[in-house]
Structures are given as C-alpha cells and as structure tokens.
Protein backbone atom coordinates (compact mmCIF):
# COMPACT_ATOMS: atom_id res chain seq x y z
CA UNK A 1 24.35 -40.72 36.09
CA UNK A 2 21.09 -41.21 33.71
CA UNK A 3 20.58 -38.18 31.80
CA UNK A 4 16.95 -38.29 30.45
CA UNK A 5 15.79 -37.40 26.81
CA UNK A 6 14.03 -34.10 27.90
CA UNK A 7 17.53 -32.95 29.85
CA UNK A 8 19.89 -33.41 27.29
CA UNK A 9 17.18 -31.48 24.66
CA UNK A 10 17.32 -28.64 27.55
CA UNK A 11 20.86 -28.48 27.05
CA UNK A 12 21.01 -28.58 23.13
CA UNK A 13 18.82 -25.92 23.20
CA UNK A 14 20.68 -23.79 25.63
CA UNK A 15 24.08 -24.38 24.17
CA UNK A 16 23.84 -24.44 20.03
CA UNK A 17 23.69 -21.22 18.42
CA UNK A 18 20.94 -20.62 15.40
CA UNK A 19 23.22 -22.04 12.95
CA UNK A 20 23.51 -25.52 14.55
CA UNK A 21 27.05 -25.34 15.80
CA UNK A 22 27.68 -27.10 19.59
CA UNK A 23 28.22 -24.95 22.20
CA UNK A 24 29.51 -27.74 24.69
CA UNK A 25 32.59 -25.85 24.64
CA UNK A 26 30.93 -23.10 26.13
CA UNK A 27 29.85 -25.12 28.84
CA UNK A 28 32.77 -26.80 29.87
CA UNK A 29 34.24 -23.73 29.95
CA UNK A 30 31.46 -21.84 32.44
CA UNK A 31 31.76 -25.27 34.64
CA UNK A 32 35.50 -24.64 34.70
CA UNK A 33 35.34 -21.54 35.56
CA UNK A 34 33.08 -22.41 38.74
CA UNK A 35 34.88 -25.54 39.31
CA UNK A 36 38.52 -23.31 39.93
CA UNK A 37 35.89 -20.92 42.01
CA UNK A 38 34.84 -24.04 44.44
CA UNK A 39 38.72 -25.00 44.53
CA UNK A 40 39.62 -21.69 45.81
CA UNK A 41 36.62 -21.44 48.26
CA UNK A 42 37.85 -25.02 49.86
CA UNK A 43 41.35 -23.93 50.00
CA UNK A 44 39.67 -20.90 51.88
CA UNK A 45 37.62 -22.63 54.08
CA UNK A 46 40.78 -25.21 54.76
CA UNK A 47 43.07 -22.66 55.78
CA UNK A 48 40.47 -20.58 57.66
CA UNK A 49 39.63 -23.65 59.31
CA UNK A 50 43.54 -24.63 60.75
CA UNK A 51 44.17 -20.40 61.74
CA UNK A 52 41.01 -20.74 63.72
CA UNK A 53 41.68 -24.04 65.63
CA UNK A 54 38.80 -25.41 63.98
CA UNK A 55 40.61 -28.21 61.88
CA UNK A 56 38.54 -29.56 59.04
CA UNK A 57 39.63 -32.44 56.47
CA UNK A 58 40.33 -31.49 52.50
CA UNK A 59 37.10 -33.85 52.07
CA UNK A 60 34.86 -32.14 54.37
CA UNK A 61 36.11 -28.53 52.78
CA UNK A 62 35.54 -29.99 49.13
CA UNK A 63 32.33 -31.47 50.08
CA UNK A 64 30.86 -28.19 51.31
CA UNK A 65 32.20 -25.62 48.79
CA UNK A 66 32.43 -27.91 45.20
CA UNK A 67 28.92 -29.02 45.99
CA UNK A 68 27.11 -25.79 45.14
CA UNK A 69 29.53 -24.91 42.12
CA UNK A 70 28.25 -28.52 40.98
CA UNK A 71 25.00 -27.23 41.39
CA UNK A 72 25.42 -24.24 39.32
CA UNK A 73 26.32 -26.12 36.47
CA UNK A 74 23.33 -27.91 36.49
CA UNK A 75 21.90 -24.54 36.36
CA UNK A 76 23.65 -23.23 33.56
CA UNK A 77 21.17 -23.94 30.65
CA UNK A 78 18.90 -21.73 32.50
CA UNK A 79 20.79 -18.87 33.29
CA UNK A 80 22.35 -18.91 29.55
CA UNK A 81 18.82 -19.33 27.91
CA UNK A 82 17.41 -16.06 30.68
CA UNK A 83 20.73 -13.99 29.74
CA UNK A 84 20.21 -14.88 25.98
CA UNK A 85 16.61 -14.24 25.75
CA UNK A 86 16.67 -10.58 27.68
CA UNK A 87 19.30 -9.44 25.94
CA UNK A 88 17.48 -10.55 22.83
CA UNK A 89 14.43 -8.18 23.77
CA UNK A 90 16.26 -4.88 24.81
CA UNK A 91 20.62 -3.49 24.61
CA UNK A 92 19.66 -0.83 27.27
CA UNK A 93 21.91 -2.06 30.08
CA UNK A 94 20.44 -0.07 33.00
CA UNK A 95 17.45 -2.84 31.92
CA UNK A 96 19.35 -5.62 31.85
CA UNK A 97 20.83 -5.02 34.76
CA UNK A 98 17.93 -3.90 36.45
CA UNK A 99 16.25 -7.82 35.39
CA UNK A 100 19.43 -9.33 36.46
CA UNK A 101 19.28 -8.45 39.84
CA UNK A 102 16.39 -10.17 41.08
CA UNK A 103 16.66 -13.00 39.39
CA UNK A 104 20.55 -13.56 40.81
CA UNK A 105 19.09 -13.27 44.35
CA UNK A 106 16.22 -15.75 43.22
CA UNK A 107 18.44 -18.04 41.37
CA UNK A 108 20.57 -18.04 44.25
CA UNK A 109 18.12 -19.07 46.64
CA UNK A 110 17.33 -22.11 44.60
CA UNK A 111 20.94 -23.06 44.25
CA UNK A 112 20.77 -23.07 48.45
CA UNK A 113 17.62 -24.74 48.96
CA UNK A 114 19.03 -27.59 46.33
CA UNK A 115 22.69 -27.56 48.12
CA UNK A 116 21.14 -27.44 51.88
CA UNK A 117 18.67 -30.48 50.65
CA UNK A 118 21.55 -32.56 48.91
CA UNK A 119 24.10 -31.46 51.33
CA UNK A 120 22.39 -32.86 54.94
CA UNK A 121 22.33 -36.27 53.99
CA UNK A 122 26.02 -35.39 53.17
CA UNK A 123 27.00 -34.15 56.14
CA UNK A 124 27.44 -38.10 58.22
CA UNK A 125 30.74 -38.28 55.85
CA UNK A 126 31.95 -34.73 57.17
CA UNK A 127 33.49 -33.20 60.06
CA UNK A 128 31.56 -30.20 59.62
CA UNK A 129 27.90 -31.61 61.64
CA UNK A 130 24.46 -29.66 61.72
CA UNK A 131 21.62 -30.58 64.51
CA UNK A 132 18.77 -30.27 62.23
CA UNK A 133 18.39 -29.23 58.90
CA UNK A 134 17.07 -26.23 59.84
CA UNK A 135 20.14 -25.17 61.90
CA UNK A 136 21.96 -26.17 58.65
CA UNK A 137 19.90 -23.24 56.45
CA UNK A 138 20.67 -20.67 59.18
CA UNK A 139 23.96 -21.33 58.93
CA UNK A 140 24.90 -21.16 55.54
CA UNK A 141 21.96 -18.99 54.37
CA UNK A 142 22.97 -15.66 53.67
CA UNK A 143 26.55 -16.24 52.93
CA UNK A 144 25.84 -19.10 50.71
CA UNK A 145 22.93 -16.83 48.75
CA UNK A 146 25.35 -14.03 48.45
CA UNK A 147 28.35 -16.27 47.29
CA UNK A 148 25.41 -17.76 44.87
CA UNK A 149 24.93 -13.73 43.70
CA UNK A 150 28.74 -13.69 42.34
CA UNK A 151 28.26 -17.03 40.78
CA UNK A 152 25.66 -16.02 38.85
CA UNK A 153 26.99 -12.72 38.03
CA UNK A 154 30.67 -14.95 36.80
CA UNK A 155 27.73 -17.19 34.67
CA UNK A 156 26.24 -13.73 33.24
CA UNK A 157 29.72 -12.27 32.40
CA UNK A 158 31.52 -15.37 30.98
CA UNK A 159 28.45 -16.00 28.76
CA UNK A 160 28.69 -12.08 27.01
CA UNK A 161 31.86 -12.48 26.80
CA UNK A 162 31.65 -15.83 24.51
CA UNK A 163 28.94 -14.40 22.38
CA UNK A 164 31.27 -11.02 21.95
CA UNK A 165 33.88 -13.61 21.13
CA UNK A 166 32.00 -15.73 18.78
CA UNK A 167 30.53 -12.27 17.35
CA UNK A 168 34.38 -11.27 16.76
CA UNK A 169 35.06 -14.91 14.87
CA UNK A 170 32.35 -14.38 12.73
CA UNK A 171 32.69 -10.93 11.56
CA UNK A 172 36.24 -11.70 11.42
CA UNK A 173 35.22 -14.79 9.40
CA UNK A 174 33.07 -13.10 7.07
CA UNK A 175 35.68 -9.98 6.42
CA UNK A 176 38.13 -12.82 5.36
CA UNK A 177 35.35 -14.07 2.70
CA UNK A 178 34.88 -10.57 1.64
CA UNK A 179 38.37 -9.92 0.93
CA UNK A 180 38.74 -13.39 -1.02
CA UNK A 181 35.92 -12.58 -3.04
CA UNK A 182 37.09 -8.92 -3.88
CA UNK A 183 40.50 -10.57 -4.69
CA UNK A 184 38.50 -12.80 -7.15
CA UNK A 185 36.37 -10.07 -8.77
CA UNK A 186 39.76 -8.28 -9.48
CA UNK A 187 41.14 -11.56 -10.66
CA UNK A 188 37.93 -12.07 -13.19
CA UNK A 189 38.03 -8.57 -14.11
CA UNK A 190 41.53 -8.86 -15.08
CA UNK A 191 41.25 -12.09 -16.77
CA UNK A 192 38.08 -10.69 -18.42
CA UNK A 193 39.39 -7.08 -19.53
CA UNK A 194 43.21 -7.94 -19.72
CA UNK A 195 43.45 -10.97 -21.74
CA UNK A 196 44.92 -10.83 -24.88
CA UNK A 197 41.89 -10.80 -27.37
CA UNK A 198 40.92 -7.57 -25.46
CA UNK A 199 44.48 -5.94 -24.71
CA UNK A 200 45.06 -6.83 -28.47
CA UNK A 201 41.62 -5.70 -30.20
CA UNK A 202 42.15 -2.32 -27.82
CA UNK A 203 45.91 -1.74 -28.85
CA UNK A 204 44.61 -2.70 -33.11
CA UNK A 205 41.92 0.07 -32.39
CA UNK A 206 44.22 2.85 -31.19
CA UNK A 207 46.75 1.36 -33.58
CA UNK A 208 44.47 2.40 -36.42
CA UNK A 209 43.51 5.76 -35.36
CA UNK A 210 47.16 6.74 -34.80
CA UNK A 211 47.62 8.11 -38.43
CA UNK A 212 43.91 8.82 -39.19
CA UNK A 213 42.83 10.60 -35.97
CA UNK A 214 45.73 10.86 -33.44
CA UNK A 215 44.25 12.94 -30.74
CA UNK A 216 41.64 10.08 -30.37
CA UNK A 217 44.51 7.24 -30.27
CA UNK A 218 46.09 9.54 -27.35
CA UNK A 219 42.84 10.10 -25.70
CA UNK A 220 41.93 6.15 -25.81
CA UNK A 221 45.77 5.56 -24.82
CA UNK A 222 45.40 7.70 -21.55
CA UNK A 223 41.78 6.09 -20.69
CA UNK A 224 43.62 2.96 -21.19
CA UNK A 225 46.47 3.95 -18.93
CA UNK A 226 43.43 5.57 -16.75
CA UNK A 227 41.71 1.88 -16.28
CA UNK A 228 45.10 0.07 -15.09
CA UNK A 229 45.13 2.97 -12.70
CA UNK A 230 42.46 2.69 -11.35
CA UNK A 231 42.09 -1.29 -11.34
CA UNK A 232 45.64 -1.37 -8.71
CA UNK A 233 44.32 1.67 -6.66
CA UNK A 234 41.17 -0.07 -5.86
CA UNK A 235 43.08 -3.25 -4.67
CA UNK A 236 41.96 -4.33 -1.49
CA UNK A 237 39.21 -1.79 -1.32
CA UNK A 238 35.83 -3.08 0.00
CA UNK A 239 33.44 -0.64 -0.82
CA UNK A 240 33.91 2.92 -3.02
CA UNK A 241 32.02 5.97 -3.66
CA UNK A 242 29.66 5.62 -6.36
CA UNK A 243 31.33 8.71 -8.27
CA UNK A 244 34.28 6.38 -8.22
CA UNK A 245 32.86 3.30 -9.69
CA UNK A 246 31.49 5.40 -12.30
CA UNK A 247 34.55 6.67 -13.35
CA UNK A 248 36.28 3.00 -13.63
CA UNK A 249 33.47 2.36 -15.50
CA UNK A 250 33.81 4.80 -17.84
CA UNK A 251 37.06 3.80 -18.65
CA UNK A 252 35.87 0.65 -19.65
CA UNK A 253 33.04 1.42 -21.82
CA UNK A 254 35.38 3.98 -23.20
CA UNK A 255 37.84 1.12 -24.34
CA UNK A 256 34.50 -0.56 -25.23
CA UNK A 257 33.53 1.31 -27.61
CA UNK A 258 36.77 1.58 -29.30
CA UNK A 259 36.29 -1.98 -30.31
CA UNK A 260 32.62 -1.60 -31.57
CA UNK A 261 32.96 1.62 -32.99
CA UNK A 262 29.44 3.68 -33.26
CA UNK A 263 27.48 0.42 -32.11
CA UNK A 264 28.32 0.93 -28.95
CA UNK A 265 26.47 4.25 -27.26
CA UNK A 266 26.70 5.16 -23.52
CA UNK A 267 24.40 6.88 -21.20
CA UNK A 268 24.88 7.26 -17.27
CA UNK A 269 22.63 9.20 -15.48
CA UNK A 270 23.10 10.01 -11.54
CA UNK A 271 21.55 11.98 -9.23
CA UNK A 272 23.98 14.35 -7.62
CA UNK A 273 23.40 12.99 -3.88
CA UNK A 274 24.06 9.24 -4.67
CA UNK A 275 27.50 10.33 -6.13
CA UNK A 276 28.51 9.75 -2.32
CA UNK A 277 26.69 6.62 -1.77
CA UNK A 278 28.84 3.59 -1.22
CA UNK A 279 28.91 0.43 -3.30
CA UNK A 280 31.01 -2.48 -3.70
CA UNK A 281 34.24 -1.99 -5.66
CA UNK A 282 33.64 -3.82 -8.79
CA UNK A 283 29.74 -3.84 -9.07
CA UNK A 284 28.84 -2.60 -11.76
CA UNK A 285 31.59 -3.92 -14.02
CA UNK A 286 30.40 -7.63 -14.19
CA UNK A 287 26.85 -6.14 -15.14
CA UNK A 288 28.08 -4.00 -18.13
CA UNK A 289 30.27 -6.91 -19.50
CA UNK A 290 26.86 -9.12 -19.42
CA UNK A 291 24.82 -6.00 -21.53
CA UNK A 292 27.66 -6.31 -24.08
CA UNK A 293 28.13 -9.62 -24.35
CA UNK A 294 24.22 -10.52 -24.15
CA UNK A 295 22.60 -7.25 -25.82
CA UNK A 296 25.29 -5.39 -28.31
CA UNK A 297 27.27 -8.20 -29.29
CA UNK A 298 24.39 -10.47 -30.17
CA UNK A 299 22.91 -7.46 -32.91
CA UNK A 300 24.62 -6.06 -35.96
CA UNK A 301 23.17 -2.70 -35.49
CA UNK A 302 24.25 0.03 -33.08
CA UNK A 303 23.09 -0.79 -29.87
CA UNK A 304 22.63 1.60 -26.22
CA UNK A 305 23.56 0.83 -22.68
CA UNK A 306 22.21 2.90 -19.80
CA UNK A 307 23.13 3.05 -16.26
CA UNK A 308 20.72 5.19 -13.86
CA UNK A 309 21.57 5.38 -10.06
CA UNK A 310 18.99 7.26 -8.27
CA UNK A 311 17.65 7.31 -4.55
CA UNK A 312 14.72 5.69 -3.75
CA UNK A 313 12.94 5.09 -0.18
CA UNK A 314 16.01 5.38 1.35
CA UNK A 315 17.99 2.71 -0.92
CA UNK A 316 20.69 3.44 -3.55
CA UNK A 317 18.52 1.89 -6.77
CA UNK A 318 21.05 1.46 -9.82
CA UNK A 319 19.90 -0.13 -13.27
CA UNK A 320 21.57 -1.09 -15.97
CA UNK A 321 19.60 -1.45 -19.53
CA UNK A 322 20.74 -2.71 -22.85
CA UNK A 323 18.29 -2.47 -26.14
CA UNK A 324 19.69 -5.56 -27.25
CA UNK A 325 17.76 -8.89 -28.72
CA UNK A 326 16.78 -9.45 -25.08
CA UNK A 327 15.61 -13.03 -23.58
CA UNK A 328 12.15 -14.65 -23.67
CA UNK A 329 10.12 -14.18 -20.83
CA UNK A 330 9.36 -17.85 -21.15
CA UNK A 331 13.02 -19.05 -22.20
CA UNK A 332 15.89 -20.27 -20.11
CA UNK A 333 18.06 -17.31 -21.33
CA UNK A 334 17.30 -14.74 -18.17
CA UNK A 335 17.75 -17.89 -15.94
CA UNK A 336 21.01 -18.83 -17.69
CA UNK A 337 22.39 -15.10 -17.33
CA UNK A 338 21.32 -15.05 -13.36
CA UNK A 339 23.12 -18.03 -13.04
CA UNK A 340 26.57 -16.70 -15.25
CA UNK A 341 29.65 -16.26 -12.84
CA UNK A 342 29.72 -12.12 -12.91
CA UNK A 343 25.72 -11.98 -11.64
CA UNK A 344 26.59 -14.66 -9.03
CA UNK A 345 29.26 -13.57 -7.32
CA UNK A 346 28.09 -9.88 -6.95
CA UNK A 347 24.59 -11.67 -5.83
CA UNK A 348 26.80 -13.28 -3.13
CA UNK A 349 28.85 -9.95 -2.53
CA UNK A 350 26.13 -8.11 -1.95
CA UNK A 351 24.77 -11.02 0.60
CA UNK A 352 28.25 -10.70 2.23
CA UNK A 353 27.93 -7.18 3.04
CA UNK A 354 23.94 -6.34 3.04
CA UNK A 355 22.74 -9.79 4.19
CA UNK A 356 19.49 -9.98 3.14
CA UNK A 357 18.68 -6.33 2.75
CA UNK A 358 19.09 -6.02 -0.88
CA UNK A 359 17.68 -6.84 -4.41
CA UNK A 360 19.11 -7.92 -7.72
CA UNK A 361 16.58 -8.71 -10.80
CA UNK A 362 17.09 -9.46 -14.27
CA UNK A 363 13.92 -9.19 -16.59
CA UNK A 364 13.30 -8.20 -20.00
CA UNK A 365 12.11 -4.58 -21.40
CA UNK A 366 9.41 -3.65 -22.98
CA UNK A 367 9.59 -3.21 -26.49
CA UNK A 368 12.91 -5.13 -26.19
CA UNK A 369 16.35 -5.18 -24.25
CA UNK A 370 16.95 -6.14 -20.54
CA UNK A 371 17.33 -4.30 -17.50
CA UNK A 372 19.52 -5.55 -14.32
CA UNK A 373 18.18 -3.56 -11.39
CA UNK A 374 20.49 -3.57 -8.39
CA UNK A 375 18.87 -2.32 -4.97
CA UNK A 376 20.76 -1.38 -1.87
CA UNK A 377 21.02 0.14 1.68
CA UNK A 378 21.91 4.02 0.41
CA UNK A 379 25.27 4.63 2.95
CA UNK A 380 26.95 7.88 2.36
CA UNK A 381 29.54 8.07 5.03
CA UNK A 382 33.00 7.30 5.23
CA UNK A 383 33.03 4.13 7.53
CA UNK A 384 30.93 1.20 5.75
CA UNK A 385 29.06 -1.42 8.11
CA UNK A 386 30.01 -5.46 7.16
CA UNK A 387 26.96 -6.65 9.26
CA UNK A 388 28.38 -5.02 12.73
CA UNK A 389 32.21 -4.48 11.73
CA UNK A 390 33.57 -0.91 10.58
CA UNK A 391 35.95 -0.57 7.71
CA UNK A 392 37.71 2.33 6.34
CA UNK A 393 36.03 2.71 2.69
C-alpha cells in the first residue's frame, strides 16, 4: 500500500500532541480496539449463521464485518482532529454531545457508502451474494449505519480517555519535578544557611553576647532553634501561607543580623489580606540571601532591606529592595545576578507552578540599591492549583 505525502502529513497532524511527541501509539491502540470489535462481530455473524441453517465460511464472516472496522481506521485522523478541535472550543458536554450526534450518524454513513463500494467487488470471493449493488445498500444499510454510530462513539470515548491519561502523566510528571526542585531549594538553603562559616559566625555571635547581654544570646538561641524548626516542618511542602514564609524569614534575617550587627536593618511590610495568599515554600529566602550578599555585604556602612507584599489587580506583588552599591544599568552585574542559581531556580519554580502567568524583574533603584519584584496569581485558599492538579498546601 502507497501512502502519499499529503496522507501521512494528515496523520502527523492528527496524532502528535503540541509538544511534538508521536501519538502512533494512540492509534494502534483505537485500531485495536476496532479490530477486537470486527473479531467479535464475525464470530457473531459465524455462529448466527450455523443456528440459523444459513452456513457461512470464517472468510466470508471476516470479509464482511473486519472490512468496515478497517475502514474506520482510515477514518480515525478525522474523527480525533473533530473530537479534539470541539472540545477545544467549549467543556459544556450537553454541547459536545449535542455536535457529536450528527456527525456519528454522518460519519457513519460515509463509512457505509465506502464499505458497500469496496465491499461488492468483494463479494465474488464470498458466500454471502447480493443481486445488485443496490440490493447490497438495503441490506446492510441501517444496521451497518447504526453499528457505524457505536464505532464512532468507541473512537470518541477511547480518544478522552487517552488525553485524560496523558493529562494524568503530565501533571503527574510535573508534580514529580516540583517536588525535586523543592527538595533542592531545601538542600541549597541548607547548604547555604547551615554550613559551617554561617553555623560558626552565628554560634561566635551569641557566644559573645552570652556574658555582655544574655537575654539577647537566649533570644538569638531560640530564633536559631526557631529556623531549624521551621526548615524540617516545611519539608515536602509545596506551597505556604505568606504569613508563614514571613516568619521563616524572619528567623533568618534575625540570625542575619547577628552577624552584621547594626548594618543590617529590616523592614517587612504586608497588607493584612495577602497574609493568606499562597507562595512557594522557600521564595523569598534565595532573594534575601542575594540583597545581602549583593547590597549589604558589598558596603561598609549600615545598609536596609525591605520586603513589601501587597495586592495588586488581582496578583500577590512582593518586592524585595536593598540600598546597597546597586548594579549599572548598562553593566553585566543585573544580568549576572538573574542568571545566579537562587533567582533561577525560583524563576523555574514559579514556571512549574504558574506557567507563564507570573513576573520576576531585577532592576536598579533610583538614587541607588536594587529591587527584585516578584508577581503572582494571588490564591488564598487551602487547596493550591499545579496547572490542573490539587494539592493539600
């Protein structure tokens, strides 16, 4: 069989998904399914055939009821690309259904006008025999067009029921990513906050304010304790409460500013309704260690970090500003700190879960300093959406 150009494009079309991955499979499996269909039907018409004294030969019974299923398959591309394409354009089922309908009936009747056409020549090699080709339409007419009803129907079904299953692999997929690259965020903040030159410039601080001001070395002590807390009760945790992220990052700046001492001054601002919203566990963290590292560190005089979460057209807006040095405009500095692991990963967290409904921008202050400005869907309930999959926040 010659299969031209123009068909086989039909069916690449029909049966690859957006993102270039074959669905062949899918269509072996649809012409499987009405392959087992025309088995049974010529085991019917077999045995129907010897109770009735009407004997007719396995070929004659194939012939007549694998011939049409054969036919359906070469119908498939079209039925897919139809099902694919309304149910593209409207999820109200009563309309669906509704479009369905007729066009089973009419796809039916061209699956019988092609099997009575290919079938008569057909029929010299059978024991079933037809005077005319007319007398051959009036006899398998209606049953064959209602037969052709289920077919299509099977086709229909089979083909929502792959897409739900591909849907499930791929949210599936992309919860696995999700949880890999939480388990990494943890693993960076831990390397990042926990290694030694921290753990050891945190415990010299405290160390030195036990004789000289001891209720600060306990309070420091418990925040400590209070950021290991929180760090293994978040484990595992997709998305949090804002109020929540806040307070893990207070903890941190807290042990912060143990280490620089008055150079190090903290404001958060939040509007009392976005205390609810939901954010990624870890967000903000990655973005506070960049202020220090790029803004406070890199000046010997005291320096100011702000964080402001507010509610803005109906997105959670959070930004985080240092009065630091800040980068050139014109330099490679802001391009270098967009690129740096923390701003790239929760760039590609935030992709994970918001696709592309969200912002993240780095750019300089006026009058000096830089400003992060993270932008995102504002979601205060309980359940968080991962593209069309629930999970418990």
């Amino acid at each position: 069989m010659i299969i031209s150009p123009m068909t086989t494009a039909v069916y690449h079309a029909a049966f690859t998904d957006a993102g270039g991955r074959s669905r062949y499979v899918r269509y072996l499996v649809m012409c499987g399914l009405l392959t087992f269909m025309g088995l049974v039907l010529s085991t019917s018409t077999y045995i129907n055939g010897v109770f009735s004294n009407q004997p007719i030969n396995w070929r004659s019974a194939l012939l007549a009821q694998l011939l049409p299923q054969f036919i359906w398959c070469g119908l498939l591309p079209v039925v897919v690309r139809f099902d694919h394409r309304m149910r593209s354009r409207t999820q109200r089922w009563p309309r669906i259904l509704a479009i369905h309908f007729p066009a089973a009936i009419a796809m039916s009747v061209i699956q019988t006008t092609l099997f009575g056409l290919i079938y008569w020549p057909l029929t010299a090699f059978s024991t079933i025999r037809y005077s005319s080709l007319t007398h051959l339409f009036q006899s398998i007419g209606l049953g064959r067009i209602m037969i052709g009803i289920i077919c299509y129907k099977l086709i229909v079904t089979t083909n929502y029921a792959l897409d739900y299953y591909e849907k499930y692999r791929e949210e599936k997929h992309r919860s696995t990513r999700l949880e890999a690259q939480l388990a990494h965020a943890q693993l960076q903040a831990l390397k990042m906050q926990l290694q030694p030159h921290f753990l050891f410039n945190a415990l010299n601080s405290i160390s030195s304010l036990v004789l000289e001001e001891p209720r600060v070395a306990v309070h420091m002590i418990a925040r400590l304790g209070d950021f290991l807390r929180l760090t293994i009760e978040n484990n595992g945790t997709q998305v949090v409460s804002l109020e929540r992220e806040l307070e893990f990052l207070r903890c941190y700046l807290e042990i912060e500013q143990v280490r620089f001492h008055d150079r190090l001054r903290v404001k958060i601002e939040a509007e009392p309704e976005t205390m609810r919203a939901q954010v990624p566990n870890l967000l903000l963290q990655p973005i506070i260690e960049n202020a220090i590292k790029h803004g406070i560190s890199a000046r010997a005089a005291a320096g100011r970090i702000e964080v402001i979460a507010k509610r803005k057209d109906g997105k959670l807006q959070i930004e985080v500003c240092d009065d630091g040095p800040g980068p050139d405009g014109n330099s490679s500095t802001i391009r270098i700190i967009n690129e740096g692991v923390g701003l790239a990963n929760t760039r590609e967290r935030l992709r994970q879960l918001y696709r592309d409904d969200f912002r993240i921008d780095l750019s300089s202050r006026t009058g000096g300093g830089t400003m992060v400005t993270v932008e995102m869907p504002f979601i205060a309930e309980e359940t968080f959406e991962i593209g069309t999959q629930a999970v418990v926040a």
